[in-house]
C-alpha atoms as a PDB file:
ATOM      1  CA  UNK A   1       0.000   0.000   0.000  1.00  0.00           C
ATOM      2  CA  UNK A   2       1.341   3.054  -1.110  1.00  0.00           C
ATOM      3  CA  UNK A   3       2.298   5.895   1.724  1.00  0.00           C
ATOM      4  CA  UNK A   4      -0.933   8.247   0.651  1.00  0.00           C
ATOM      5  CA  UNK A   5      -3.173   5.821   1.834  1.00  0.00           C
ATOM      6  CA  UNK A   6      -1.454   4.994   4.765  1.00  0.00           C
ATOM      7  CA  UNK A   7      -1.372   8.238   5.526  1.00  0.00           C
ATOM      8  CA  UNK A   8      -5.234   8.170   6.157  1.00  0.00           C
ATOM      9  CA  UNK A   9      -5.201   5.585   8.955  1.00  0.00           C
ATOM     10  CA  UNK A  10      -3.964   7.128  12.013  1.00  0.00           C
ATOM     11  CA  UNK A  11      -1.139   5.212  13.151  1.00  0.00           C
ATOM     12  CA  UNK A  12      -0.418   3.726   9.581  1.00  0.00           C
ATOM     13  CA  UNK A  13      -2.067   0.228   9.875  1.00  0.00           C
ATOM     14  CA  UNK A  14      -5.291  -0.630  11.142  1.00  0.00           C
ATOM     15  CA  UNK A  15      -6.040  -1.854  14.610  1.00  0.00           C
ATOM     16  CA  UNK A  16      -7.729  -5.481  14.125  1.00  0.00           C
ATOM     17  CA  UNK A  17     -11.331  -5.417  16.117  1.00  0.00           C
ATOM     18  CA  UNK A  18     -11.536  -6.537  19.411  1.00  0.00           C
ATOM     19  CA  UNK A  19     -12.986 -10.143  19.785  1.00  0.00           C
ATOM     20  CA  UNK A  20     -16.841 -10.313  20.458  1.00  0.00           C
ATOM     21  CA  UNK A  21     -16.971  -6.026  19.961  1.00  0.00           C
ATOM     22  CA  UNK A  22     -20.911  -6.030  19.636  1.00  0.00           C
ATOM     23  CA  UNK A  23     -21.321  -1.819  19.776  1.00  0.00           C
ATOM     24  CA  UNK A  24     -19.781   0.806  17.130  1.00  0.00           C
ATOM     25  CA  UNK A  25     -17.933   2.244  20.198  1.00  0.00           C
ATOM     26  CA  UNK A  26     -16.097  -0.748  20.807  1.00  0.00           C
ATOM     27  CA  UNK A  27     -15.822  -1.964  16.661  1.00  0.00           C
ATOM     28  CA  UNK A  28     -14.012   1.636  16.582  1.00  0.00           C
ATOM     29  CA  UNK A  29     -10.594   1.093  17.305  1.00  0.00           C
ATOM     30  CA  UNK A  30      -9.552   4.303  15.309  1.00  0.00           C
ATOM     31  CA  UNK A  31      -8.751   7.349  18.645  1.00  0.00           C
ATOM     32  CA  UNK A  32     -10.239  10.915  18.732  1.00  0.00           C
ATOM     33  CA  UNK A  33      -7.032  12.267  16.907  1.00  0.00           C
ATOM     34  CA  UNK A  34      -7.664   9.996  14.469  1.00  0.00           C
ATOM     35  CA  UNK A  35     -11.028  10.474  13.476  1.00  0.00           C
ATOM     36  CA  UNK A  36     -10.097  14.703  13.998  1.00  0.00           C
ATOM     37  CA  UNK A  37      -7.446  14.079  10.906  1.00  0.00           C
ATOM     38  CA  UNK A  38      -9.812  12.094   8.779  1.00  0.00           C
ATOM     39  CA  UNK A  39     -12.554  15.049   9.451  1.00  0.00           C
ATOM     40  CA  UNK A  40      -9.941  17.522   8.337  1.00  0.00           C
ATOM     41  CA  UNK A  41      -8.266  15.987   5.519  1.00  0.00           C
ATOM     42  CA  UNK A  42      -7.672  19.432   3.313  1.00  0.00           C
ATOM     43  CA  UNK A  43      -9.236  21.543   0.918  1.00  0.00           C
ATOM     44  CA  UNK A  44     -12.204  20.100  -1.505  1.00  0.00           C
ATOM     45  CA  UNK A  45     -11.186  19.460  -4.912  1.00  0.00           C
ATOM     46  CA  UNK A  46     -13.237  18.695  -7.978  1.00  0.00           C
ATOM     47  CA  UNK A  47     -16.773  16.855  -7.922  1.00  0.00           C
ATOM     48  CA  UNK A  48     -16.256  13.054  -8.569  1.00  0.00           C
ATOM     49  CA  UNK A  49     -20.272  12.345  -8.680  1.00  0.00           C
ATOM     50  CA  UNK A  50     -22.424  11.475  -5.786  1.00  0.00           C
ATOM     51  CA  UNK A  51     -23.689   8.236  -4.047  1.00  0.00           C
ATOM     52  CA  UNK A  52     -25.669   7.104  -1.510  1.00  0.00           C
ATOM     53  CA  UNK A  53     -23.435   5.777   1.464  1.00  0.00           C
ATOM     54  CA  UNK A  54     -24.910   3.023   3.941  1.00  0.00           C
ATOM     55  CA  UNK A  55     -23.075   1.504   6.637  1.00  0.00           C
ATOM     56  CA  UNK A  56     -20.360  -1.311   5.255  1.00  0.00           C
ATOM     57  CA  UNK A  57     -18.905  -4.319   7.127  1.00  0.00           C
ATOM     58  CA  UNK A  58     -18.223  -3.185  10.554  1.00  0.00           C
ATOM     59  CA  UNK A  59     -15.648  -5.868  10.883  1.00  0.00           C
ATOM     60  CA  UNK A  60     -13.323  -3.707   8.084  1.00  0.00           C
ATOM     61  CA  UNK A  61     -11.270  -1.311   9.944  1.00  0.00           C
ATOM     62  CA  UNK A  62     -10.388   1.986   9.307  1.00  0.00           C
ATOM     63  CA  UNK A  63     -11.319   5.236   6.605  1.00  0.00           C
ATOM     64  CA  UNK A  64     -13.124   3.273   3.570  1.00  0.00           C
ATOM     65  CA  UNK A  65     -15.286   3.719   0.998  1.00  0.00           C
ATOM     66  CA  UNK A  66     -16.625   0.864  -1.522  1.00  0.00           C
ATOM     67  CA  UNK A  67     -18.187   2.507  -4.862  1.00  0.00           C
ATOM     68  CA  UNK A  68     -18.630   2.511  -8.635  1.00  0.00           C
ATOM     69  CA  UNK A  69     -17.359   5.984  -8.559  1.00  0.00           C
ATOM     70  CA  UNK A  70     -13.728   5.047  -8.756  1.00  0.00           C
ATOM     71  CA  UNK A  71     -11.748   2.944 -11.168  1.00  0.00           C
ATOM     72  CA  UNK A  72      -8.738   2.745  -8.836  1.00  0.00           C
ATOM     73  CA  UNK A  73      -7.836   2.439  -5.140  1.00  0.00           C
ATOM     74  CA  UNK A  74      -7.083   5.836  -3.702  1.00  0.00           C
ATOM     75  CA  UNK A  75      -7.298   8.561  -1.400  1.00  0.00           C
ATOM     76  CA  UNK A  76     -10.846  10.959  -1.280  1.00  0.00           C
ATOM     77  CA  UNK A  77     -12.654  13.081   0.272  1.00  0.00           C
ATOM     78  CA  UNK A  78     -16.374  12.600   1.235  1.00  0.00           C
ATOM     79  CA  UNK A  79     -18.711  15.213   2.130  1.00  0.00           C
ATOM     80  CA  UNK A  80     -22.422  14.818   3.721  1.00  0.00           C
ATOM     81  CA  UNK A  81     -25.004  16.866   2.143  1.00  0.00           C
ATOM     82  CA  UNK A  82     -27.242  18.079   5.104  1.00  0.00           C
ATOM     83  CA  UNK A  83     -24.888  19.402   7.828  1.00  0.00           C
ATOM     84  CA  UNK A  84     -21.898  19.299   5.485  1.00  0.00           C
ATOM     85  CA  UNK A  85     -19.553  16.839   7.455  1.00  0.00           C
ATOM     86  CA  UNK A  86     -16.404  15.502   5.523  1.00  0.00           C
ATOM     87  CA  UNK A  87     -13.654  12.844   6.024  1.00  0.00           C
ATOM     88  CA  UNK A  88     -11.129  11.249   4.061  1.00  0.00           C
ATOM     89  CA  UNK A  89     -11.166   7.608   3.024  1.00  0.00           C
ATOM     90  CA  UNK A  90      -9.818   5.222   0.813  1.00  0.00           C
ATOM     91  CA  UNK A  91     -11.620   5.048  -2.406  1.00  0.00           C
ATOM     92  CA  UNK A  92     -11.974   0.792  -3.142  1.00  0.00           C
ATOM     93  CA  UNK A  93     -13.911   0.614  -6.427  1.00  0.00           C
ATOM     94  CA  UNK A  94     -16.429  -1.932  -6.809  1.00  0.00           C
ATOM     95  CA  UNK A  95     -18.545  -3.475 -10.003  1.00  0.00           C
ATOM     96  CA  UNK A  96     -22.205  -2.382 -10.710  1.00  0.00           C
ATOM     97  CA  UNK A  97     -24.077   0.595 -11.412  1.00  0.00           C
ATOM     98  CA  UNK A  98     -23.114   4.287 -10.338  1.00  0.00           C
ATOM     99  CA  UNK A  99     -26.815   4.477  -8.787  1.00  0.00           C
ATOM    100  CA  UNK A 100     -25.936   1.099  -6.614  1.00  0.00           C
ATOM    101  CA  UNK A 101     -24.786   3.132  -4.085  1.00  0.00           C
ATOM    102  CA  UNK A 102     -21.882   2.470  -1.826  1.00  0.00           C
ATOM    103  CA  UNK A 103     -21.015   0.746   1.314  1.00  0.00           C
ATOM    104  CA  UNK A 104     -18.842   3.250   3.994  1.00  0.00           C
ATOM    105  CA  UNK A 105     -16.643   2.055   7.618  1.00  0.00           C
ATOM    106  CA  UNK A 106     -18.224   2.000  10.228  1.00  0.00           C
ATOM    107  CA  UNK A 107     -15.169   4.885  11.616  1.00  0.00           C
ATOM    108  CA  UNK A 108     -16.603   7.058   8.434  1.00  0.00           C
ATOM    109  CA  UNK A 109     -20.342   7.042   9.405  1.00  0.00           C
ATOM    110  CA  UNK A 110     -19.094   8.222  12.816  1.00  0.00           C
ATOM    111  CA  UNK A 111     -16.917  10.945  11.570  1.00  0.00           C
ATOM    112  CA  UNK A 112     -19.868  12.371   9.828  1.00  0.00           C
ATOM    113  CA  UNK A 113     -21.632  12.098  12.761  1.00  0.00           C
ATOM    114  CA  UNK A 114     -24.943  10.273  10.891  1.00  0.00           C
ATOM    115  CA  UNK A 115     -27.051   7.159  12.301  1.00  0.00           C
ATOM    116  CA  UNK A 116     -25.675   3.666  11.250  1.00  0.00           C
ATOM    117  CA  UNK A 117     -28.813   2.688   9.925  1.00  0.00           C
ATOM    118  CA  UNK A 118     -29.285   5.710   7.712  1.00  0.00           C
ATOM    119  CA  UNK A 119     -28.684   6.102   3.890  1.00  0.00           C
ATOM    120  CA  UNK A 120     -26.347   8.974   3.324  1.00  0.00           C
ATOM    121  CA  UNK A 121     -26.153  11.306   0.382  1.00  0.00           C
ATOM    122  CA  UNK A 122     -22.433  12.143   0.044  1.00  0.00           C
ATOM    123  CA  UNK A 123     -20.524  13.932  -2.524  1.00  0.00           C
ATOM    124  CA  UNK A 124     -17.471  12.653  -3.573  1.00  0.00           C
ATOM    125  CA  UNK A 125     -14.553  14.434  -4.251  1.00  0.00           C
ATOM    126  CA  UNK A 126     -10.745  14.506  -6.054  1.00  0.00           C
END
């Protein structure tokens, strides 16, 4: 993995999930500093498209996001529409339809601050 996306986990490498974690407070094994440098990740650049982001294996640590939007792993920046909330994950492309939507972490949903069990409309960006 190329230093960019390392970059993006706090610490460098993912923590693995602690064995029989049953809450998002426990399955989150990123620390405040982390999720404060995913949240501030840098200036917004160009409009990739935009997706509808539900919650993704919880089980997958750190900043991720699984779309059609990409063609290639790598760094991004997502932004939720309503109160505007942004963090940076890896970009992992998936097959299917732009409209499929897109599966997030479990660490991005909580840097954005949205419920687990909602459907978010994010923009994604270069």
């Amino acid at each position: 993995m190329n230093s960019t996306l390392r970059s993006l986990r706090p610490g460098g490498e993912d923590p693995l999930p602690t064995v029989g974690a049953t809450t998002p407070e426990v399955l989150d094994q990123i620390t405040e500093a982390g999720h404060g440098k995913a949240a501030q990740f840098g200036a917004v650049g160009q409009n990739l498209g935009q997706t509808a982001a539900f919650l993704g294996s919880s089980v997958e640590t750190g900043f991720w996001m699984k779309t059609s939007l990409g063609k290639v792993e790598t760094p991004r920046q997502i932004r939720d529409h309503a109160p505007g909330n942004s963090v940076a994950v890896r970009l992992i492309p998936v097959g299917g339809l732009a409209t499929a939507g897109s599966r997030l972490s479990l660490v991005g949903m909580r840097v954005l601050n949205v419920l687990l069990s909602d459907l978010v409309p994010v923009e994604v960006y270069r």
